[in-house]
PDB file of N, CA and C in Angstrom:
ATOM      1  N   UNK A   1     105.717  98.971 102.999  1.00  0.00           N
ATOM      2  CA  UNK A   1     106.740  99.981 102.978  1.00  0.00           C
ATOM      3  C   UNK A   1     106.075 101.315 102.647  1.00  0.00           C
ATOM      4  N   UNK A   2     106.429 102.536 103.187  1.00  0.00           N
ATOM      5  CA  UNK A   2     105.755 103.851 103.559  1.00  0.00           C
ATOM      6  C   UNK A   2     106.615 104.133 101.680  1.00  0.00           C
ATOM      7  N   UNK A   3     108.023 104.727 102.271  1.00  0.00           N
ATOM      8  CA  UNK A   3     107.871 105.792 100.934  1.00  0.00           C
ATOM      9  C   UNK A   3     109.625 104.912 100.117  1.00  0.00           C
ATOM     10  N   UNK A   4     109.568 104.342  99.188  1.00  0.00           N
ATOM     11  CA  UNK A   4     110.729 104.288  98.381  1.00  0.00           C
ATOM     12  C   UNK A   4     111.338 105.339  97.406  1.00  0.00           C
ATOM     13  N   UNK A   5     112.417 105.311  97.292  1.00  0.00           N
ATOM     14  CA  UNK A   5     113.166 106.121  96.342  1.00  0.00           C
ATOM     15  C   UNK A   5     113.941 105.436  95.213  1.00  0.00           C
ATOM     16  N   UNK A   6     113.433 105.579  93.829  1.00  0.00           N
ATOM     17  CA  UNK A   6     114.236 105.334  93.013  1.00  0.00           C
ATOM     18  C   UNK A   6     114.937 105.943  92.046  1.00  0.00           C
ATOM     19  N   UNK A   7     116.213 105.991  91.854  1.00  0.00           N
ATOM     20  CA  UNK A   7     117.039 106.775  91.352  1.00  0.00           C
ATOM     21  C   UNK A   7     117.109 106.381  89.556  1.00  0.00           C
ATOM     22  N   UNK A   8     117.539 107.539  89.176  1.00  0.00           N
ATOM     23  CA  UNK A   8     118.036 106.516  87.535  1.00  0.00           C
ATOM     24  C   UNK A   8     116.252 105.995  87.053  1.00  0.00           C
ATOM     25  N   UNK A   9     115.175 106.891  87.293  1.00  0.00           N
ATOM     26  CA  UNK A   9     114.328 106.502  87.244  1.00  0.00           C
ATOM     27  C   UNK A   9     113.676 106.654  85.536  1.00  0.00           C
ATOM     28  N   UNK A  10     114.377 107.385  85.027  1.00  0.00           N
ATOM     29  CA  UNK A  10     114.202 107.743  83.102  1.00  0.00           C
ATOM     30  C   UNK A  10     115.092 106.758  82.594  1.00  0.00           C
ATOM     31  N   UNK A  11     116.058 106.054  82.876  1.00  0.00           N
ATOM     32  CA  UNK A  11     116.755 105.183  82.497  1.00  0.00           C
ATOM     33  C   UNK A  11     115.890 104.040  81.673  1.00  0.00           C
ATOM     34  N   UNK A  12     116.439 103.283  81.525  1.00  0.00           N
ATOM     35  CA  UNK A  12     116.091 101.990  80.772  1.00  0.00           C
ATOM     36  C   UNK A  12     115.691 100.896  82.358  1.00  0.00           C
ATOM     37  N   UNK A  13     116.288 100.756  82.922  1.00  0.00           N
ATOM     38  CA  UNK A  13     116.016  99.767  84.354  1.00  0.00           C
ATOM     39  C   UNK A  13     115.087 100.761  84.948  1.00  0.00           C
ATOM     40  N   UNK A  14     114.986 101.739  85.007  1.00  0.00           N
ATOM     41  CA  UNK A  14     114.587 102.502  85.914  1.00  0.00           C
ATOM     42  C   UNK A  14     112.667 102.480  85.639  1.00  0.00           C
ATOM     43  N   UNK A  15     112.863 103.070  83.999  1.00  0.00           N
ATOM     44  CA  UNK A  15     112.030 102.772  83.590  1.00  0.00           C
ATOM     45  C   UNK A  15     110.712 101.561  84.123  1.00  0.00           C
ATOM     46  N   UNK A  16     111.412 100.225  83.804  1.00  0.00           N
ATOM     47  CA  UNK A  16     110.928  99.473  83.501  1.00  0.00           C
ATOM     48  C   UNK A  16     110.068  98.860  85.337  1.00  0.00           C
ATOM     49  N   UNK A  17     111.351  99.441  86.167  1.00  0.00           N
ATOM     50  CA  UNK A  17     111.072  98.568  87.559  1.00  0.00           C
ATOM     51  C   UNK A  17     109.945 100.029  88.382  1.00  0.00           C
ATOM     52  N   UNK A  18     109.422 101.273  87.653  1.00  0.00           N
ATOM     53  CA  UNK A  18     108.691 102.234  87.956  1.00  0.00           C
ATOM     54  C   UNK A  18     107.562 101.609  88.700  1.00  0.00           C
ATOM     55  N   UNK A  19     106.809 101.145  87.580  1.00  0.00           N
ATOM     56  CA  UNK A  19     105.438 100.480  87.837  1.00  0.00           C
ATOM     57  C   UNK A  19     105.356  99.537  88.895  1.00  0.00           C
ATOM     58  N   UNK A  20     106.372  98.074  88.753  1.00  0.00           N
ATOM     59  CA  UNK A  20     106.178  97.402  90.207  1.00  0.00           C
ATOM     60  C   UNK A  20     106.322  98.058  91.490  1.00  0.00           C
ATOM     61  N   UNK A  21     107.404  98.567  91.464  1.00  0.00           N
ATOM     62  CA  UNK A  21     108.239  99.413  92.889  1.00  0.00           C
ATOM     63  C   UNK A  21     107.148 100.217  92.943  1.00  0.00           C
ATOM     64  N   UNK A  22     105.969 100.925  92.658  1.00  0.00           N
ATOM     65  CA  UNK A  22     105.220 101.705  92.656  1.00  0.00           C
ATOM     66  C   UNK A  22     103.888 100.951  93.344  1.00  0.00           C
ATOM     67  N   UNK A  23     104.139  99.959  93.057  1.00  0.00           N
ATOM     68  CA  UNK A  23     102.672  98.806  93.879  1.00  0.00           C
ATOM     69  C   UNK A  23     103.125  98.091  94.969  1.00  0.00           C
ATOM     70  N   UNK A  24     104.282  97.967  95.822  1.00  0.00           N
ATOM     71  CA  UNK A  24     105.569  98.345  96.613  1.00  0.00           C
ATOM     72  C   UNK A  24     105.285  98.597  97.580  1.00  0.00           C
ATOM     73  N   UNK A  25     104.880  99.923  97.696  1.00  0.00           N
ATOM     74  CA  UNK A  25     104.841 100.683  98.821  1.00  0.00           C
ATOM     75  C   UNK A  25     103.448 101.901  98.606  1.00  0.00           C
ATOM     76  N   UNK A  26     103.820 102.951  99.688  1.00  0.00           N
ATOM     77  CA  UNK A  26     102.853 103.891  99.643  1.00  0.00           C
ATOM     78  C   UNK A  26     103.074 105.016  99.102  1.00  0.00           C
ATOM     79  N   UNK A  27     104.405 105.239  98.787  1.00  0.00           N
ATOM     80  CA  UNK A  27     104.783 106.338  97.844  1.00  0.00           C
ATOM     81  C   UNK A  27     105.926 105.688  97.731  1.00  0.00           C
ATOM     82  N   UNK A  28     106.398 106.166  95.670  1.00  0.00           N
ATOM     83  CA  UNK A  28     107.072 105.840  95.183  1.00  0.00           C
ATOM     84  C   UNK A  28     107.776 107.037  94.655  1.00  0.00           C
ATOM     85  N   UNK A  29     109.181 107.548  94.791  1.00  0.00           N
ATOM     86  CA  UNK A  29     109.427 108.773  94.924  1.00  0.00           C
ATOM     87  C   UNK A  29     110.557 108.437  93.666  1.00  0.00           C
ATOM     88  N   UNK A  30     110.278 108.894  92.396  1.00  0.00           N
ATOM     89  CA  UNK A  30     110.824 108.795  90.999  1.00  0.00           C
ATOM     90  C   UNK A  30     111.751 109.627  90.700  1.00  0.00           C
ATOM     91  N   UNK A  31     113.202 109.466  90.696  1.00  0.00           N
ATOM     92  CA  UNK A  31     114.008 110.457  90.722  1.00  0.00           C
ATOM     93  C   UNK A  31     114.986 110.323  89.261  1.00  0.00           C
ATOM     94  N   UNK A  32     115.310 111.942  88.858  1.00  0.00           N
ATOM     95  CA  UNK A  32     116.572 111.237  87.348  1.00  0.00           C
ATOM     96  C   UNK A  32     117.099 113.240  87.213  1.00  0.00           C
ATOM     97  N   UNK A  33     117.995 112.804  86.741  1.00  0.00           N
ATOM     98  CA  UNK A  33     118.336 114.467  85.907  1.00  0.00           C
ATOM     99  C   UNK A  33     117.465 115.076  84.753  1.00  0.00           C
ATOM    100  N   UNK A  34     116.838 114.354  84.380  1.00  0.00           N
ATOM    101  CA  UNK A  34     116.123 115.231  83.261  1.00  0.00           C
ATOM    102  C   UNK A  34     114.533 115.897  83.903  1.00  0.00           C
ATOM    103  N   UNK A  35     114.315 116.941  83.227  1.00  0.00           N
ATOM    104  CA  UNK A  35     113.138 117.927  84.330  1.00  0.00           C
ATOM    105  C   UNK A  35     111.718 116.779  84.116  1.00  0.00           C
ATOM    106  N   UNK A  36     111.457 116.239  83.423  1.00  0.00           N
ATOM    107  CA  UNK A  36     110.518 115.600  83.482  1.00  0.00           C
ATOM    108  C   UNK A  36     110.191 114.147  82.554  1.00  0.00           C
ATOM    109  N   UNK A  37     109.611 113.031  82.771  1.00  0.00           N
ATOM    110  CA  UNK A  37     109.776 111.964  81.708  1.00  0.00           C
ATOM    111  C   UNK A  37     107.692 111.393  81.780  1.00  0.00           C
ATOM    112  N   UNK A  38     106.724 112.364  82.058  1.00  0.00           N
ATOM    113  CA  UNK A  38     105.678 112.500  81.357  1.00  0.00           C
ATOM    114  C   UNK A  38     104.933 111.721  82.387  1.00  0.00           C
ATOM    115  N   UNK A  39     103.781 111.175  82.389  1.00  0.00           N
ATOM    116  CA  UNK A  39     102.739 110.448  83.432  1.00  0.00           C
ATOM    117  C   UNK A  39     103.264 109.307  84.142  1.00  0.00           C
ATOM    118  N   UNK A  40     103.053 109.938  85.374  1.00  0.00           N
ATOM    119  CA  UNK A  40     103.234 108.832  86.564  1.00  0.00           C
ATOM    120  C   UNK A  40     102.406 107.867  86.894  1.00  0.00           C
ATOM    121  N   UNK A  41     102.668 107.091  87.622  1.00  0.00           N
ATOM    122  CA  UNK A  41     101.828 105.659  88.350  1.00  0.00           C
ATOM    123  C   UNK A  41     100.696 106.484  89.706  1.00  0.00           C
ATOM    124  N   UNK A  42      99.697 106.146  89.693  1.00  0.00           N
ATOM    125  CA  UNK A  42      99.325 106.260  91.140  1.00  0.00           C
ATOM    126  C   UNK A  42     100.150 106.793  92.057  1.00  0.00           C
ATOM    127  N   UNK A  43     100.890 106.412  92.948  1.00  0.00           N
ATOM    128  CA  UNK A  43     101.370 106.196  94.274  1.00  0.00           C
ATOM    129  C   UNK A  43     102.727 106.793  93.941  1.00  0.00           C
ATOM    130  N   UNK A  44     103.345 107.482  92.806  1.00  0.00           N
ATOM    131  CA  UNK A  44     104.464 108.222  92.095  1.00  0.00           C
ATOM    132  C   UNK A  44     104.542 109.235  91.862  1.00  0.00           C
ATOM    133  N   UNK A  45     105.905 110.136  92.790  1.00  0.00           N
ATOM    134  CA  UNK A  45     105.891 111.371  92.547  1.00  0.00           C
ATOM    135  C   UNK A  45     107.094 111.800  92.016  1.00  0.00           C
ATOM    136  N   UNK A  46     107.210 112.702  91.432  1.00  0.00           N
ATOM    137  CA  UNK A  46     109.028 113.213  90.619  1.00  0.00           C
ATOM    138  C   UNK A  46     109.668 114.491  91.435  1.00  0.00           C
ATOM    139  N   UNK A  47     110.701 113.713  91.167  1.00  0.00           N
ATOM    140  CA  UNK A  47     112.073 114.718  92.008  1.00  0.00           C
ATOM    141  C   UNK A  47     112.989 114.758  91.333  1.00  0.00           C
ATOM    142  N   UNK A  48     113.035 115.991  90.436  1.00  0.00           N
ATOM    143  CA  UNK A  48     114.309 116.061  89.223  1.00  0.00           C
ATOM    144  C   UNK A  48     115.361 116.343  90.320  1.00  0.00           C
ATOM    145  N   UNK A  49     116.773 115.906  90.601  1.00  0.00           N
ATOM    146  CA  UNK A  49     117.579 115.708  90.977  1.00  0.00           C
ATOM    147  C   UNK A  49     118.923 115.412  90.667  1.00  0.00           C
ATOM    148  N   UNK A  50     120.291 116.071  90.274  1.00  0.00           N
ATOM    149  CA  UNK A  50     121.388 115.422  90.057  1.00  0.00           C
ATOM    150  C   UNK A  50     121.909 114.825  91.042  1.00  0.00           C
ATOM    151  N   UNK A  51     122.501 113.539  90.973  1.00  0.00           N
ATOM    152  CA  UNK A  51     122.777 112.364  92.257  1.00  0.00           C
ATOM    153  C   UNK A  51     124.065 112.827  92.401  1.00  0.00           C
ATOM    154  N   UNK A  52     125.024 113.882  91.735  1.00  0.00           N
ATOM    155  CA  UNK A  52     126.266 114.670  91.689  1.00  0.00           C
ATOM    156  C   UNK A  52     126.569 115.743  92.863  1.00  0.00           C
ATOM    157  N   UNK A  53     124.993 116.237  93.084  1.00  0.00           N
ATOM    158  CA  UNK A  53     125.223 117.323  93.875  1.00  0.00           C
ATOM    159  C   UNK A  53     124.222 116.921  95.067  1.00  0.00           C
ATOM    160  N   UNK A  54     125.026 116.795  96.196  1.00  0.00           N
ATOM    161  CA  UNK A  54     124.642 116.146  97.554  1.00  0.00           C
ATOM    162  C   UNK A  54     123.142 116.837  97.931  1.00  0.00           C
ATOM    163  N   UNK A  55     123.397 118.635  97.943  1.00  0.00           N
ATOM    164  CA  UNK A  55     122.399 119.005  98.187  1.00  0.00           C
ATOM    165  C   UNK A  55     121.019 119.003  97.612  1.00  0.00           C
ATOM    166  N   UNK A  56     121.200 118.185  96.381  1.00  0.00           N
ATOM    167  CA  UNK A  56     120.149 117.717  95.222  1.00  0.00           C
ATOM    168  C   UNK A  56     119.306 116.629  95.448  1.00  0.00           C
ATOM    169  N   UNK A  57     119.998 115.674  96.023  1.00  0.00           N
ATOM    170  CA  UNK A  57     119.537 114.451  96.351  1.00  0.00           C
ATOM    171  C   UNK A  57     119.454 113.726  97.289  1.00  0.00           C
ATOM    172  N   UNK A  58     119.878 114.436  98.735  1.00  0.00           N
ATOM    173  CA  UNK A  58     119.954 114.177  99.926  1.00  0.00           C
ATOM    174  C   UNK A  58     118.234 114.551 100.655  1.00  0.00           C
ATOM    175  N   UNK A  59     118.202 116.140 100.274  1.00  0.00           N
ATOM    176  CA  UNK A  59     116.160 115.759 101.090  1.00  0.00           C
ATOM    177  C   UNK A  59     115.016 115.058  99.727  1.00  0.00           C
ATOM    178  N   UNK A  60     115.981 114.589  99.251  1.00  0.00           N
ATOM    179  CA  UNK A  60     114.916 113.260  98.492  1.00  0.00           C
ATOM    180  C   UNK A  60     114.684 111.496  99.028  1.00  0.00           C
ATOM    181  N   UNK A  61     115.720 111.809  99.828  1.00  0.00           N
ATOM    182  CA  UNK A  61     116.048 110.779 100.564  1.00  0.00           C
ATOM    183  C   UNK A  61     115.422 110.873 101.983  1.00  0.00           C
ATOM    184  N   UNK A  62     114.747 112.027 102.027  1.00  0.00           N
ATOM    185  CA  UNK A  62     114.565 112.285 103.436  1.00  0.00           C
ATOM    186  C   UNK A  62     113.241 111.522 103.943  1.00  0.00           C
ATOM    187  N   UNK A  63     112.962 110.663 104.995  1.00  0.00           N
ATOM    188  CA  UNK A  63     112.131 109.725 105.704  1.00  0.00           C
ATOM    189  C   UNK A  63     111.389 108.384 104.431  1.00  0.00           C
ATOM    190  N   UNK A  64     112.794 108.310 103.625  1.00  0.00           N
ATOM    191  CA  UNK A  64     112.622 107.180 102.849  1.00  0.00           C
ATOM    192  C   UNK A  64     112.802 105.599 103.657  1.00  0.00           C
ATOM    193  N   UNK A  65     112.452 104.830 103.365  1.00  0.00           N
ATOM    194  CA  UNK A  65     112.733 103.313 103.975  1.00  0.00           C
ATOM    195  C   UNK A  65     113.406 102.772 103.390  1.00  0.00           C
ATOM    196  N   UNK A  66     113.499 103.074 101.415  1.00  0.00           N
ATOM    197  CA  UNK A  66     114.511 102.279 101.202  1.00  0.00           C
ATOM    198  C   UNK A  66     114.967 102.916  99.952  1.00  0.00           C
ATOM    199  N   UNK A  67     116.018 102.869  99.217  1.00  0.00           N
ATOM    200  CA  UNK A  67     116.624 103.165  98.102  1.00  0.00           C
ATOM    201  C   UNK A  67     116.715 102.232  97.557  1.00  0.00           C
ATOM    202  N   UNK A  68     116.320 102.371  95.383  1.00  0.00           N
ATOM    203  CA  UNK A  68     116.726 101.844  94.662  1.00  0.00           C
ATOM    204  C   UNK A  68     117.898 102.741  94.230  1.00  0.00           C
ATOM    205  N   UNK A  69     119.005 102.402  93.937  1.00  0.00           N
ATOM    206  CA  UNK A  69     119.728 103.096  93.098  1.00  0.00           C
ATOM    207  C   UNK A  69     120.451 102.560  91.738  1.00  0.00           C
ATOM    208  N   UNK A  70     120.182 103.136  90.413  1.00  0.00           N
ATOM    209  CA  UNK A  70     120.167 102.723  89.156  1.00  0.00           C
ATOM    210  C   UNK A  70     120.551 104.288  87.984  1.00  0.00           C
ATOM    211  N   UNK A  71     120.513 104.928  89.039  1.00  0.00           N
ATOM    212  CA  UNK A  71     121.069 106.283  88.735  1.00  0.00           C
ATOM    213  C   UNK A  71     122.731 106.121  88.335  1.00  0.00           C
ATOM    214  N   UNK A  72     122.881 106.394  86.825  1.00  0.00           N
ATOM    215  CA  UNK A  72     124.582 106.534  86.175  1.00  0.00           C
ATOM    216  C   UNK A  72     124.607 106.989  84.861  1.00  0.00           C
ATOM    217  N   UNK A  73     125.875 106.485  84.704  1.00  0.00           N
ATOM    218  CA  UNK A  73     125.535 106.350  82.670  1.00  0.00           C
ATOM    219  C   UNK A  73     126.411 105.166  82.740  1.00  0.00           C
ATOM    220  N   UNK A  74     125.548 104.330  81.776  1.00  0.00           N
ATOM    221  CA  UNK A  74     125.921 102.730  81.583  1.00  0.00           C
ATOM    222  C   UNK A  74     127.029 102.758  80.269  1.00  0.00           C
ATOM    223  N   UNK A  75     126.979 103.570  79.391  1.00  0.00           N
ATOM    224  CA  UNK A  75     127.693 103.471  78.619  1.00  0.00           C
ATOM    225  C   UNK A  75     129.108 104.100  78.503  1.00  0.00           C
ATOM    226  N   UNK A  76     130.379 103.556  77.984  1.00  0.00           N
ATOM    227  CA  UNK A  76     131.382 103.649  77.652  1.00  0.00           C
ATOM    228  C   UNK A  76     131.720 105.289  77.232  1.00  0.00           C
ATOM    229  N   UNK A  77     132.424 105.854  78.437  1.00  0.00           N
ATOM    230  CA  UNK A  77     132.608 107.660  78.091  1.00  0.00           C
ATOM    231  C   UNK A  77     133.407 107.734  78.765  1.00  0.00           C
ATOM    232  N   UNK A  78     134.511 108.847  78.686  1.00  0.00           N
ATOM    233  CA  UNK A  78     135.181 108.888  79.134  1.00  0.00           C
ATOM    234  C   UNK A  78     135.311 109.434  80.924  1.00  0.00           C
ATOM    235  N   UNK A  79     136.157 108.912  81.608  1.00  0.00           N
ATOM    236  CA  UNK A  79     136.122 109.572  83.000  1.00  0.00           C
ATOM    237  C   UNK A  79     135.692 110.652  83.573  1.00  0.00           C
ATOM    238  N   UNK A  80     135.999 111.785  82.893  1.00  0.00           N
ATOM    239  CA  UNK A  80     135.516 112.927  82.815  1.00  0.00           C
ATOM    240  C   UNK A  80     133.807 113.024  83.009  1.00  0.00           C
ATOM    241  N   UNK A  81     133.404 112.503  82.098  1.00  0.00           N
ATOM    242  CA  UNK A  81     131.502 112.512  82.171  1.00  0.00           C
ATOM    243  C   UNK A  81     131.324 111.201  82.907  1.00  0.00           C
ATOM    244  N   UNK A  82     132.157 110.236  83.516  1.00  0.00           N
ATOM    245  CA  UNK A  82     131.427 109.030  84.498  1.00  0.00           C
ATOM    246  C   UNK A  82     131.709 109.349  86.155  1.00  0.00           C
ATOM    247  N   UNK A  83     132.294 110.265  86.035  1.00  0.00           N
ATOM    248  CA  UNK A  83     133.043 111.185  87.632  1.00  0.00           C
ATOM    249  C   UNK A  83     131.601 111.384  88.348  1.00  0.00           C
ATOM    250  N   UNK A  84     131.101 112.393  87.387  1.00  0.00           N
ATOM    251  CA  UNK A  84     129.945 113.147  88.725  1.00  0.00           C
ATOM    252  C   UNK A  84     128.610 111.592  88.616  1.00  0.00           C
ATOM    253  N   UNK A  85     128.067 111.090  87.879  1.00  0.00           N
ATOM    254  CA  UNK A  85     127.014 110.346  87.885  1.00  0.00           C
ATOM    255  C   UNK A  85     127.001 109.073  88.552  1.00  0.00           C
ATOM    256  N   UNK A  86     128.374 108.045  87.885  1.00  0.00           N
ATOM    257  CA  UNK A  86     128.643 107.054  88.945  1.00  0.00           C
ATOM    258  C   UNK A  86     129.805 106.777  90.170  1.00  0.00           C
ATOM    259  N   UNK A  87     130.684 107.981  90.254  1.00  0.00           N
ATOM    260  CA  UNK A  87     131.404 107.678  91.365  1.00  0.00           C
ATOM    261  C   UNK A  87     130.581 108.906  92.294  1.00  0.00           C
ATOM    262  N   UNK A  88     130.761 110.021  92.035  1.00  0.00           N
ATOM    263  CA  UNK A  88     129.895 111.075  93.160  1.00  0.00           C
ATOM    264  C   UNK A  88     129.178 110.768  93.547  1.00  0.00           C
ATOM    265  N   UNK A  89     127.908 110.306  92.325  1.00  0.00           N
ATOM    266  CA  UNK A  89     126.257 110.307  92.737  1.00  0.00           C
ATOM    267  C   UNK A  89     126.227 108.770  93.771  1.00  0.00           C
ATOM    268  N   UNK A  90     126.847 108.069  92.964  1.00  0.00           N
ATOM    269  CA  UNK A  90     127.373 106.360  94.176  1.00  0.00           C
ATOM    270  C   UNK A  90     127.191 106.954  95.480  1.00  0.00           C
ATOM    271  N   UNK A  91     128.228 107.833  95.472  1.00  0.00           N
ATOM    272  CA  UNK A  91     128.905 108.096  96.974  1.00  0.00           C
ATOM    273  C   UNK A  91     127.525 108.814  97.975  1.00  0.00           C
ATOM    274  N   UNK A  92     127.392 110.128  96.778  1.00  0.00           N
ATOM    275  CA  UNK A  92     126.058 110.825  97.841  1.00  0.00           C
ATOM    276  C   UNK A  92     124.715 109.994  97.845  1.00  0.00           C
ATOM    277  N   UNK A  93     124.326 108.855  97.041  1.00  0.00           N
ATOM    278  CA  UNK A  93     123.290 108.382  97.644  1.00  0.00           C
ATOM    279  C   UNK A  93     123.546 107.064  98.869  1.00  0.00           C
ATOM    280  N   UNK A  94     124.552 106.882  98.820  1.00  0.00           N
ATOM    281  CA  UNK A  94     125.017 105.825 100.089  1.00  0.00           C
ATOM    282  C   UNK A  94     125.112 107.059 101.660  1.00  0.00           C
ATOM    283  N   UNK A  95     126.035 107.979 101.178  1.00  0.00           N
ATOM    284  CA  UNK A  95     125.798 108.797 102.362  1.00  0.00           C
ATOM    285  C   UNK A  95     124.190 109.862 102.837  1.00  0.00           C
ATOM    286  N   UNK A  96     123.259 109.839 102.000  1.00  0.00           N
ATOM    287  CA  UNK A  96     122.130 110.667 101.975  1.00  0.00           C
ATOM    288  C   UNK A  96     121.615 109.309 102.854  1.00  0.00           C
ATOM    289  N   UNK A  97     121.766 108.270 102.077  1.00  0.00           N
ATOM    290  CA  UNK A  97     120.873 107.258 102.702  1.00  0.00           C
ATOM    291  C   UNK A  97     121.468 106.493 104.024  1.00  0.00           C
ATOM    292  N   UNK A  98     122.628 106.655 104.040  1.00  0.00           N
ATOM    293  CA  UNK A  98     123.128 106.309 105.853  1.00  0.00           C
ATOM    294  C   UNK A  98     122.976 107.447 106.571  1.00  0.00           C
ATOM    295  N   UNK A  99     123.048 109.059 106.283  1.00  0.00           N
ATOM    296  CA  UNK A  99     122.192 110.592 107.263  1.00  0.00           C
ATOM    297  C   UNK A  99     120.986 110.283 107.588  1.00  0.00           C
ATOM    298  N   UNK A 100     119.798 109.945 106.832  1.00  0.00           N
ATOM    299  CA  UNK A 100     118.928 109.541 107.298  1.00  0.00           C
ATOM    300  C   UNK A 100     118.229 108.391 107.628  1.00  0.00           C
ATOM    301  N   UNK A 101     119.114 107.029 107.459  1.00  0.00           N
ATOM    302  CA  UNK A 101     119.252 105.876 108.232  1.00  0.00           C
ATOM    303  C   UNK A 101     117.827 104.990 106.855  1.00  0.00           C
ATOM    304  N   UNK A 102     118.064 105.049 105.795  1.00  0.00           N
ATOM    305  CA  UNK A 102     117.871 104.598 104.658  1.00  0.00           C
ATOM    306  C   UNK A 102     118.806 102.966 104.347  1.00  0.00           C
ATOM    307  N   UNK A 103     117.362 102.338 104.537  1.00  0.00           N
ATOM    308  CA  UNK A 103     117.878 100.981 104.232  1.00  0.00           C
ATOM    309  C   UNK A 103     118.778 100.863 102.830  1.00  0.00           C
TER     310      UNK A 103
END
């Protein structure tokens, strides 16, 4: 596999699945909202990105093969703060990744 994308990549899952998904393929394209989360893998590059705002996370997606997505907030908050991360960001990485035909 040429280039993967994983979302939710500062997370706790995200974290952890960096390193394999990174031996994977030929580029491993590390994505999260926060500006930076410190030394990468080899074959790993960062794309600070909110998965909220289409135009954020759509040419991150661009001539990807496949999407992880793990990008949200897992914990108990109210609607208000689970709106843009897991129903928006859901939505724009399913549609970023069916525009450019992202497994």
């Amino acid at each position: 596999m040429k280039k993967l994308v994983l979302t939710g990549a500062a997370g706790r899952l995200g974290s952890y699945l960096r390193e394999p998904l990174s031996k994977m393929c030929e580029e491993l394209v590390s994505t999260d909202i926060i500006e930076d989360f410190g030394a990468l893998y080899p074959t790993e590059t960062y794309a600070q990105a909110d998965i909220a705002v289409y135009d954020q996370i759509a040419p991150v997606l661009e001539g990807a093969d496949m999407v992880v997505h793990f990008g949200a907030i897992v914990d108990e908050k109210p609607f208000e703060e689970l709106l843009g991360p897991n129903f928006v960001g859901s939505y724009n990485i399913w549609e970023a990744a069916y525009q450019h035909g992202v497994q």
